[in-house]
C-alpha atoms as a PDB file:
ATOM      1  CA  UNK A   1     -61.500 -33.882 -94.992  1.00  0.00           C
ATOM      2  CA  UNK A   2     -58.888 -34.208 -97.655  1.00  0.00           C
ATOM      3  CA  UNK A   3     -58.577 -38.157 -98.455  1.00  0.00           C
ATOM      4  CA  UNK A   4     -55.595 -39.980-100.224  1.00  0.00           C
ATOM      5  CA  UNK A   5     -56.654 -43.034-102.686  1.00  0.00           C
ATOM      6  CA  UNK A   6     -54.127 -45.047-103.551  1.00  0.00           C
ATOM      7  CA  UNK A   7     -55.736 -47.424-106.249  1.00  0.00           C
ATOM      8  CA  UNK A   8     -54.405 -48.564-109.460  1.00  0.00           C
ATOM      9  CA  UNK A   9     -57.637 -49.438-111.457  1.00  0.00           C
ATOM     10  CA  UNK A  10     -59.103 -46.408-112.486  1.00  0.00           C
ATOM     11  CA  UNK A  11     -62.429 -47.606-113.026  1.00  0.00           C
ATOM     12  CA  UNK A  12     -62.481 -48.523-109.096  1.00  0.00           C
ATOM     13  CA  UNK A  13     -60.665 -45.360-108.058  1.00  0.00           C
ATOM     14  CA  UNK A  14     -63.306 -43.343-110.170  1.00  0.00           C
ATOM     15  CA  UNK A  15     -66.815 -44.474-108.544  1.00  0.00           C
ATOM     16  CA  UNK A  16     -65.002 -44.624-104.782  1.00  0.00           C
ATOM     17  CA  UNK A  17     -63.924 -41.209-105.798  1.00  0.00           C
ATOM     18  CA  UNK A  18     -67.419 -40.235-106.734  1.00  0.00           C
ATOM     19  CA  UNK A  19     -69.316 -41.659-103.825  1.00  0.00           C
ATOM     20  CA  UNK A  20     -66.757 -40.593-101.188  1.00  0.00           C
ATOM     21  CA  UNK A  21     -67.041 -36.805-102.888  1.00  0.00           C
ATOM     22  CA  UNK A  22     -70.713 -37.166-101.933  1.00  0.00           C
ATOM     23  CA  UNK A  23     -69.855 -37.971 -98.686  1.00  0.00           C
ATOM     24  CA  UNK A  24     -67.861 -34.561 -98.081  1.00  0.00           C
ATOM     25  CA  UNK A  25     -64.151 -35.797 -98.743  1.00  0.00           C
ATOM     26  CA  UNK A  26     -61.394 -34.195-100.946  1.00  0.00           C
ATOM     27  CA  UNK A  27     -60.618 -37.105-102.961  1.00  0.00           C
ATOM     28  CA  UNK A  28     -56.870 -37.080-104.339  1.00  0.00           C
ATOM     29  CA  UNK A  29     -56.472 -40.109-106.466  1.00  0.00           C
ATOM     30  CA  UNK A  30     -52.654 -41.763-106.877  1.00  0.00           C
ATOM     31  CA  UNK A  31     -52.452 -44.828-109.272  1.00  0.00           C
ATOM     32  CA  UNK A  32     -48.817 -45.997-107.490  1.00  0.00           C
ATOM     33  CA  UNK A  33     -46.597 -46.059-104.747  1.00  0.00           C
ATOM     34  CA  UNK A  34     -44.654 -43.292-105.496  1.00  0.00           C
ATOM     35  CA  UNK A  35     -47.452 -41.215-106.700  1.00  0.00           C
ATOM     36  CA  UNK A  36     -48.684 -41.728-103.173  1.00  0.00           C
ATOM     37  CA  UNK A  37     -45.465 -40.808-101.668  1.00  0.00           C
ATOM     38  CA  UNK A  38     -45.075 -37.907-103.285  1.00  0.00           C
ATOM     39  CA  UNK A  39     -48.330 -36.992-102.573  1.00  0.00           C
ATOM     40  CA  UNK A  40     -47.622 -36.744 -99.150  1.00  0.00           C
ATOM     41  CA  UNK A  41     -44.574 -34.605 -98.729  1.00  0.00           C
ATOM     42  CA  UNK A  42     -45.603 -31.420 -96.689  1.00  0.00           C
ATOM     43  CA  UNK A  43     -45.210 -28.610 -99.609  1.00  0.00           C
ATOM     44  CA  UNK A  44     -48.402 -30.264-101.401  1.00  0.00           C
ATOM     45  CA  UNK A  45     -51.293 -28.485 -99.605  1.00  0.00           C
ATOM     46  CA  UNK A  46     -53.470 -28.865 -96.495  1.00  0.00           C
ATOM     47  CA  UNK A  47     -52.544 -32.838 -94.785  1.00  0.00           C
ATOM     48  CA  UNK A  48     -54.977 -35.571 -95.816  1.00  0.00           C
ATOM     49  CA  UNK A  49     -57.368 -36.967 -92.821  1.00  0.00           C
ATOM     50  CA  UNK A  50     -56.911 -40.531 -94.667  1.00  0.00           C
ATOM     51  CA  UNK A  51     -54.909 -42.788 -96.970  1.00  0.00           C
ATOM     52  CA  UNK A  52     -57.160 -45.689 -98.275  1.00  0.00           C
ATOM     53  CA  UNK A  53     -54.475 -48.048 -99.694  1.00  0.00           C
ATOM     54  CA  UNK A  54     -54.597 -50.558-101.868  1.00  0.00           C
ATOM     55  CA  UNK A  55     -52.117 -53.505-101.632  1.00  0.00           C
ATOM     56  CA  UNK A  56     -51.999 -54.250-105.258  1.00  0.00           C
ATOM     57  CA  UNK A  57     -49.894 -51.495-106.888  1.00  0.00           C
ATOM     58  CA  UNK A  58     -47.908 -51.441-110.061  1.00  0.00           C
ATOM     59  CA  UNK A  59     -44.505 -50.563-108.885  1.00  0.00           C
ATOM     60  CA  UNK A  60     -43.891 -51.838-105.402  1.00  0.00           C
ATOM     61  CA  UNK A  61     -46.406 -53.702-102.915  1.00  0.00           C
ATOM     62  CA  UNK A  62     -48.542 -51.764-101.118  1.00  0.00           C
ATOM     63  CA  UNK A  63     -47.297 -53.512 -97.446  1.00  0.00           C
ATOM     64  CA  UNK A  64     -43.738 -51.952 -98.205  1.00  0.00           C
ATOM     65  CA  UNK A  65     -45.627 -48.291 -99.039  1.00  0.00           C
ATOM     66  CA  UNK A  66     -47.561 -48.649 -95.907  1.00  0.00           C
ATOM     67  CA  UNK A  67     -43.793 -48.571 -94.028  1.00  0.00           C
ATOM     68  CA  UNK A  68     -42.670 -45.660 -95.981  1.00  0.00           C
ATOM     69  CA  UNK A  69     -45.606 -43.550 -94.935  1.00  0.00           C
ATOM     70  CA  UNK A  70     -45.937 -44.669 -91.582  1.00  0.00           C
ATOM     71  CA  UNK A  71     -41.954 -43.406 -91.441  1.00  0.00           C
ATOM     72  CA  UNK A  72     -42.997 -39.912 -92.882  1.00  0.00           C
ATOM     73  CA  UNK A  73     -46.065 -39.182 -91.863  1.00  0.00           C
ATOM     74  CA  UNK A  74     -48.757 -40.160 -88.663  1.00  0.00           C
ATOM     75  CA  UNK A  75     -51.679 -40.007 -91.244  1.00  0.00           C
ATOM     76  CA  UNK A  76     -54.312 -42.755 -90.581  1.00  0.00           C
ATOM     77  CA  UNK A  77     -53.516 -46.026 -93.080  1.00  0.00           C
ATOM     78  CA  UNK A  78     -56.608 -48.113 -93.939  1.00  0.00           C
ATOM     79  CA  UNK A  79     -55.805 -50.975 -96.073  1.00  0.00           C
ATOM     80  CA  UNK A  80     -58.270 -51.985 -99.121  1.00  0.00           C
ATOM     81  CA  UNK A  81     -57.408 -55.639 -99.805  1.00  0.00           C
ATOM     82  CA  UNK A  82     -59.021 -59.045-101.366  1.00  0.00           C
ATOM     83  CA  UNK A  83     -56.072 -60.180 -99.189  1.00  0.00           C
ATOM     84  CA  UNK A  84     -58.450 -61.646 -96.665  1.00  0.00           C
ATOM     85  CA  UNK A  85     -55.450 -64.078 -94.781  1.00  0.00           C
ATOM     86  CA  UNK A  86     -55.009 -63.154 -90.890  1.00  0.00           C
ATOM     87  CA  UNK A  87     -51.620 -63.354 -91.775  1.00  0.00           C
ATOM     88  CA  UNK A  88     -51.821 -60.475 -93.941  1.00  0.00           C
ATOM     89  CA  UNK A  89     -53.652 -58.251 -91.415  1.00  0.00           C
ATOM     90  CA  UNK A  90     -51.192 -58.416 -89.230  1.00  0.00           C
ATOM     91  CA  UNK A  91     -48.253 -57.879 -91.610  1.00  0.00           C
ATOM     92  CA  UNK A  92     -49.946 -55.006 -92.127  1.00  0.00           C
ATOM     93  CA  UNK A  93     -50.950 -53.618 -88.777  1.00  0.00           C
ATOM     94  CA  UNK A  94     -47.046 -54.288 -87.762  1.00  0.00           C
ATOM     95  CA  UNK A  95     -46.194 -52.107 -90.700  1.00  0.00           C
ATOM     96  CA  UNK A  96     -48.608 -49.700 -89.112  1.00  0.00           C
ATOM     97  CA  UNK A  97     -51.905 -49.392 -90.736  1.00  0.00           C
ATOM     98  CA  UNK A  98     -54.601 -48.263 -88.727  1.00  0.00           C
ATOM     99  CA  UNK A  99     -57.275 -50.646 -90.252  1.00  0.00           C
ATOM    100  CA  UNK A 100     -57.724 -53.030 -93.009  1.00  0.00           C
ATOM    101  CA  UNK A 101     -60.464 -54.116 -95.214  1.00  0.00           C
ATOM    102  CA  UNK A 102     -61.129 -56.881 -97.444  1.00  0.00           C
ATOM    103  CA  UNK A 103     -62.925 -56.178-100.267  1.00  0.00           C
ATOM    104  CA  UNK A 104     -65.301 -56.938-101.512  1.00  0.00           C
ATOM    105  CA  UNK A 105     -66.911 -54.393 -99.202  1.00  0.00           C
ATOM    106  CA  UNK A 106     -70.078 -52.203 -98.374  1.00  0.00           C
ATOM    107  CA  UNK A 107     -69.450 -48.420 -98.358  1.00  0.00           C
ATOM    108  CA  UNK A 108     -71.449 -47.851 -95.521  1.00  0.00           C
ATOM    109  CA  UNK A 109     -68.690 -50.036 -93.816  1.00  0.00           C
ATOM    110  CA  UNK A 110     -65.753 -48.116 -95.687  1.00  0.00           C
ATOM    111  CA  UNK A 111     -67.317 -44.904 -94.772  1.00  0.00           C
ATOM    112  CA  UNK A 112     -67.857 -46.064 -90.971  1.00  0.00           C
ATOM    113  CA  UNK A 113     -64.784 -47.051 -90.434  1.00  0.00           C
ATOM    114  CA  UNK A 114     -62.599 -43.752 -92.395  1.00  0.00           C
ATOM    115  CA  UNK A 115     -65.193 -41.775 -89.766  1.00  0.00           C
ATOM    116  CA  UNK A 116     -63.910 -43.953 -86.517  1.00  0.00           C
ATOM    117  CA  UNK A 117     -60.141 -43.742 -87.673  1.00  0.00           C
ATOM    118  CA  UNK A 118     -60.132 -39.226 -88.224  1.00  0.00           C
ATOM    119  CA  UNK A 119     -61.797 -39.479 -84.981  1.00  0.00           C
ATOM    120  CA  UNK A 120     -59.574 -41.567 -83.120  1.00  0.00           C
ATOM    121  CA  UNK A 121     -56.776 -39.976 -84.462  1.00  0.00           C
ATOM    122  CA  UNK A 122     -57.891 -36.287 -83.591  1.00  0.00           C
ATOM    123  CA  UNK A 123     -58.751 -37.679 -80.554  1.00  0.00           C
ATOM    124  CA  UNK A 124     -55.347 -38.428 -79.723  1.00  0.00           C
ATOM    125  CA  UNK A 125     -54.021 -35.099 -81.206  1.00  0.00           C
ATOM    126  CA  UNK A 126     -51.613 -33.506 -79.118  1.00  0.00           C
ATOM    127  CA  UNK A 127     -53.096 -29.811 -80.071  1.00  0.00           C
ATOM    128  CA  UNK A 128     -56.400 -31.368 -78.386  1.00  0.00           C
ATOM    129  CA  UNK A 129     -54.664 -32.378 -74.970  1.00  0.00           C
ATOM    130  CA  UNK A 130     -55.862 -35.846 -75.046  1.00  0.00           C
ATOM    131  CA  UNK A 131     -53.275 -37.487 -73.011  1.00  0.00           C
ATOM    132  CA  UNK A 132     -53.443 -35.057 -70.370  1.00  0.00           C
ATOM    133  CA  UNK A 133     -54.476 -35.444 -67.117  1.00  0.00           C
ATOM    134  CA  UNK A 134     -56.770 -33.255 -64.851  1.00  0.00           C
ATOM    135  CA  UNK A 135     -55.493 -35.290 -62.058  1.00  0.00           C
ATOM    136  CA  UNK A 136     -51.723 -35.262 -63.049  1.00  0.00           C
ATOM    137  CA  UNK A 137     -49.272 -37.313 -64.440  1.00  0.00           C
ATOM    138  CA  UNK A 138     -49.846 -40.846 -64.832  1.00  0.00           C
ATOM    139  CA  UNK A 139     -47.941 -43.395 -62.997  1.00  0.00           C
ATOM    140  CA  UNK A 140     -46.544 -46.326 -65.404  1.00  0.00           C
ATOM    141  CA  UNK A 141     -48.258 -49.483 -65.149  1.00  0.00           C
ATOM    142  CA  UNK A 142     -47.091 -52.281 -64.249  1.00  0.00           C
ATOM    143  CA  UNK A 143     -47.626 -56.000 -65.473  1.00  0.00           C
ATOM    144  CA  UNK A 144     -44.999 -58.370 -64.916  1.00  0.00           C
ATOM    145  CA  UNK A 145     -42.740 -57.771 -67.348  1.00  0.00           C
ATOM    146  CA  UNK A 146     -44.627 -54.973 -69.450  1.00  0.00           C
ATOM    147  CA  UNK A 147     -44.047 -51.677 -68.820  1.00  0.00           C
ATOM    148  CA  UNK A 148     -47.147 -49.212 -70.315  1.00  0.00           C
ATOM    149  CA  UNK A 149     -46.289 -45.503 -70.248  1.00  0.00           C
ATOM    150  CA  UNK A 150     -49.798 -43.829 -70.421  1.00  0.00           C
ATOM    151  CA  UNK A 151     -48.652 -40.167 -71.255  1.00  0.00           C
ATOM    152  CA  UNK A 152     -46.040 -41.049 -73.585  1.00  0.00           C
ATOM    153  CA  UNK A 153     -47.796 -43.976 -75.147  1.00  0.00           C
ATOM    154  CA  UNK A 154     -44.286 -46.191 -74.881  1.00  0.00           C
ATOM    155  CA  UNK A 155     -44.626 -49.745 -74.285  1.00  0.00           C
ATOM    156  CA  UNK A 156     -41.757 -52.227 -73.415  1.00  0.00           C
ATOM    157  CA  UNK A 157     -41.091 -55.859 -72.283  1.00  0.00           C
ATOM    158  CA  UNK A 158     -38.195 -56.102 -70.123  1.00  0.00           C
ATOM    159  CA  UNK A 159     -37.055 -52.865 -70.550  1.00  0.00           C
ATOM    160  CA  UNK A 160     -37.197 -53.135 -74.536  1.00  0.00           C
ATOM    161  CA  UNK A 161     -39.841 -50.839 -76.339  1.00  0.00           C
ATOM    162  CA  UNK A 162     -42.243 -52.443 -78.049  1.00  0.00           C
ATOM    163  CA  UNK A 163     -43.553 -50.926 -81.316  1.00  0.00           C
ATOM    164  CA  UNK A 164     -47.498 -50.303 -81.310  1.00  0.00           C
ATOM    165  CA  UNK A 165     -50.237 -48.557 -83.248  1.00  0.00           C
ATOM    166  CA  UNK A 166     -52.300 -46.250 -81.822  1.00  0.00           C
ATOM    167  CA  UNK A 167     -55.157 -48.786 -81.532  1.00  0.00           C
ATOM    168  CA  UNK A 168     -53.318 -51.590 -80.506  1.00  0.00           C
ATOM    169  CA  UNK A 169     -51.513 -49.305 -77.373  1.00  0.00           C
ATOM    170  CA  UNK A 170     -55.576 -48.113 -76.697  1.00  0.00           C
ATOM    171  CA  UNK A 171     -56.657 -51.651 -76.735  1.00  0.00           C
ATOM    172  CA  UNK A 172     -53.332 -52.533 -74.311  1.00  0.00           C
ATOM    173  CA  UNK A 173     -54.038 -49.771 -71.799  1.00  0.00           C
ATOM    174  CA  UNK A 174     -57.564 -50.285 -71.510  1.00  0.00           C
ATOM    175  CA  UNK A 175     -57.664 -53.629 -70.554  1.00  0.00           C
ATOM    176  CA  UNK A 176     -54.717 -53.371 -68.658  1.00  0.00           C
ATOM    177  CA  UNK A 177     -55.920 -50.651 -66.271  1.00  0.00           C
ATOM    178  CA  UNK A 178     -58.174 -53.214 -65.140  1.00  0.00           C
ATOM    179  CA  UNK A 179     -56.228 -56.426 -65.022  1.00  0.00           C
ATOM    180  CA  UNK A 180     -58.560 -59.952 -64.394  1.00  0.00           C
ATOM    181  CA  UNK A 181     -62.027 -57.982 -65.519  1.00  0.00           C
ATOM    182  CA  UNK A 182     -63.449 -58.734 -68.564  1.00  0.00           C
ATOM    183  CA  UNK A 183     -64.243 -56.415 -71.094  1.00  0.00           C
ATOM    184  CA  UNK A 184     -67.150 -57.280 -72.950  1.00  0.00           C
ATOM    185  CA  UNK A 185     -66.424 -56.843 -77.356  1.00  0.00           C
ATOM    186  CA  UNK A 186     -69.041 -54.266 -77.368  1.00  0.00           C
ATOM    187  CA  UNK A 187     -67.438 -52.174 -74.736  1.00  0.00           C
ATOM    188  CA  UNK A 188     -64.267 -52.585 -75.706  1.00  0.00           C
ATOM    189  CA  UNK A 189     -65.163 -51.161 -79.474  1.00  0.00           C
ATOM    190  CA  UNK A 190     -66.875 -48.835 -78.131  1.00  0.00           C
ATOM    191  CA  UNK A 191     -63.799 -47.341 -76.319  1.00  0.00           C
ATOM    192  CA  UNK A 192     -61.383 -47.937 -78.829  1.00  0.00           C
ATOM    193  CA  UNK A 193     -62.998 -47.378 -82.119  1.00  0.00           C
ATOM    194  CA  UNK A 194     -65.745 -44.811 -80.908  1.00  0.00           C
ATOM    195  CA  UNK A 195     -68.047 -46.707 -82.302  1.00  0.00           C
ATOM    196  CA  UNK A 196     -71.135 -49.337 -81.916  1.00  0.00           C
ATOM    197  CA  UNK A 197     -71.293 -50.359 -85.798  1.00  0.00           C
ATOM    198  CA  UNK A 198     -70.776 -54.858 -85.765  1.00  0.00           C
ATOM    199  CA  UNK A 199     -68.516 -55.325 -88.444  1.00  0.00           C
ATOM    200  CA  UNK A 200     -65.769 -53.509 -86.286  1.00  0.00           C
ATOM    201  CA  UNK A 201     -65.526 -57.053 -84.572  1.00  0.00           C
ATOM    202  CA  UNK A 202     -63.097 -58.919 -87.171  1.00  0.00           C
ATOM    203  CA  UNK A 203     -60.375 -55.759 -87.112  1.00  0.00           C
ATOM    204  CA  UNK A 204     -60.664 -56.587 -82.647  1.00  0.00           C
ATOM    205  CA  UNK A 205     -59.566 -59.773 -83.458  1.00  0.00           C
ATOM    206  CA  UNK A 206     -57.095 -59.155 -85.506  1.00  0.00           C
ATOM    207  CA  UNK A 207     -55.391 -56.069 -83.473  1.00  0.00           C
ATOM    208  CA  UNK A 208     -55.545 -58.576 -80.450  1.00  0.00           C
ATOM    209  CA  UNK A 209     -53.470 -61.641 -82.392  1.00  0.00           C
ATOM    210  CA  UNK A 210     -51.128 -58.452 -83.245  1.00  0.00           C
ATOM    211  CA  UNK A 211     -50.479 -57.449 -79.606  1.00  0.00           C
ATOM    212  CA  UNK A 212     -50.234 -61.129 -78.437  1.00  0.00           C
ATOM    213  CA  UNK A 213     -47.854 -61.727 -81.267  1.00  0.00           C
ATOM    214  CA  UNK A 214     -45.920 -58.143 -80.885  1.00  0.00           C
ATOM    215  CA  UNK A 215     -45.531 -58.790 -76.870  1.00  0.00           C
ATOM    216  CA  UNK A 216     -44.834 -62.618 -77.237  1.00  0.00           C
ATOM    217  CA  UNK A 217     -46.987 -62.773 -74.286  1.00  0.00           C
ATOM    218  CA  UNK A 218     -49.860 -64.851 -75.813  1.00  0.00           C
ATOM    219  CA  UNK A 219     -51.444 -65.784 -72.516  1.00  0.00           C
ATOM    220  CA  UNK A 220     -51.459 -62.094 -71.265  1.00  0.00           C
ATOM    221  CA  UNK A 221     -54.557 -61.593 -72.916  1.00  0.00           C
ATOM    222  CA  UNK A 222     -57.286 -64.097 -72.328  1.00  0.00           C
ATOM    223  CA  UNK A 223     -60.267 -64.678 -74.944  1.00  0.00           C
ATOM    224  CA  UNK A 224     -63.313 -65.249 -72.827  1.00  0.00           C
ATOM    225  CA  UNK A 225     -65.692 -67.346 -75.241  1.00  0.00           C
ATOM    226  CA  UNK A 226     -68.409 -65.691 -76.275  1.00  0.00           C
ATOM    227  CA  UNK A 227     -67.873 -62.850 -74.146  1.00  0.00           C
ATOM    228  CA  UNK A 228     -64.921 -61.063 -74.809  1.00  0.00           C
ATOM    229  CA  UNK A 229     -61.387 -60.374 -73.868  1.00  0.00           C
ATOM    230  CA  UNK A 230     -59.614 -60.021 -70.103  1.00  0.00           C
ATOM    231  CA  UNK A 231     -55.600 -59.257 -69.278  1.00  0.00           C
ATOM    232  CA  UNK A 232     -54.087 -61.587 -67.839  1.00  0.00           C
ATOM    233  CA  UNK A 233     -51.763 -59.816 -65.605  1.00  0.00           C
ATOM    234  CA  UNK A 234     -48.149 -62.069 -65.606  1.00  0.00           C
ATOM    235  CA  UNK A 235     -46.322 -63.346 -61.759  1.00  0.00           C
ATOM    236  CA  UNK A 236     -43.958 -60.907 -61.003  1.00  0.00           C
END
């Protein structure tokens, strides 16, 4: 897999080059937000899988080069940050990233979650036919208010689209094709992030405050202590 880094210290940029080499990727290293940019317009080779993105760049913040590739490009964004803040992970989910994490970091956990993003995102690849149905088309569901459009992947409140990642709309439909039944954390990683590793538990939270905030429905989706998470489906 061909992998952007976007990381202004070269001494960092050089041993996360070397150990993600050894780990099969085609590092590409930019030191800015332009380099970056320009990195991914679609004469310059084979797509990358990945963009690992660091926040603090020398020419423009990383949040506002996060929204310039999400507007070009459906590459996978995974933020590299000491910007540990909720706050902050949710600016940047909004902007589109497709994970975020705080260093300092272990590269198992790097590596497990660049591995769960390429495969949710192929996953979802239209060439693959994963939105299609064996049992046809899928009718909308209906919650209140929220409209989900499974095939399409469109989302809207009162008739206004709402703007989601592709995590935060699997997260959405999940739960909400079983409204009231709670889906245990484990499970609910499991389905989304195709994976069982722990640490995936902080980025739930976070992409759950994100839809709450995003739908300005906070009580559509109900934290079940020490269990996990149920949706709340709204009165008509």
């Amino acid at each position: 897999m061909r992998l952007l880094l976007v990381e202004d210290d070269n001494h960092v940029a050089a041993a996360l080059s070397a150990m993600l080499s050894r780990h099969g990727f085609e590092v590409t290293h930019a030191r800015s937000g332009e380099e970056a940019l320009q990195a991914l317009l679609p004469d310059t080779g084979a797509p990358f899988g990945v963009v690992l993105l660091d926040l603090g760049l020398p020419d423009q913040d990383g949040f506002e080069v996060c929204g310039k590739i999400r507007k070009r490009t459906a590459t996978p964004v995974i933020m590299v940050t000491a910007r540990a803040d909720v706050r902050s992970r949710i600016h940047g989910l909004n902007l589109g990233a497709d994970d975020y994490v705080v260093k300092p970091y272990d590269t198992m956990e790097l590596l497990a979650r660049i591995h769960a993003v390429s495969r949710r995102t192929a996953a979802h690849d239209p060439a693959h036919g994963a939105d299609e149905s064996p049992d046809g088309p899928h009718p909308p569901l209906l919650l209140g208010p929220v409209t989900i459009e499974l095939p399409t992947r469109q989302v809207s409140v009162n008739g206004t689209t709402v703007s989601l990642t592709r995590k935060e709309f699997d997260l959405l439909a999940l739960l909400a094709q079983r409204p009231g039944v709670v889906f245990r954390r484990e499970q609910i990683i499991s389905e989304v992030w195709r994976t069982s590793w722990e640490g995936t538990g902080r980025t739930l939270e976070v992409h759950i405050a994100s839809l709450r905030s995003k739908l300005r429905m906070p009580a559509l989706i109900e934290t079940v202590r020490g269990v996990g998470y149920r949706l709340v489906a709204p009165a008509h």
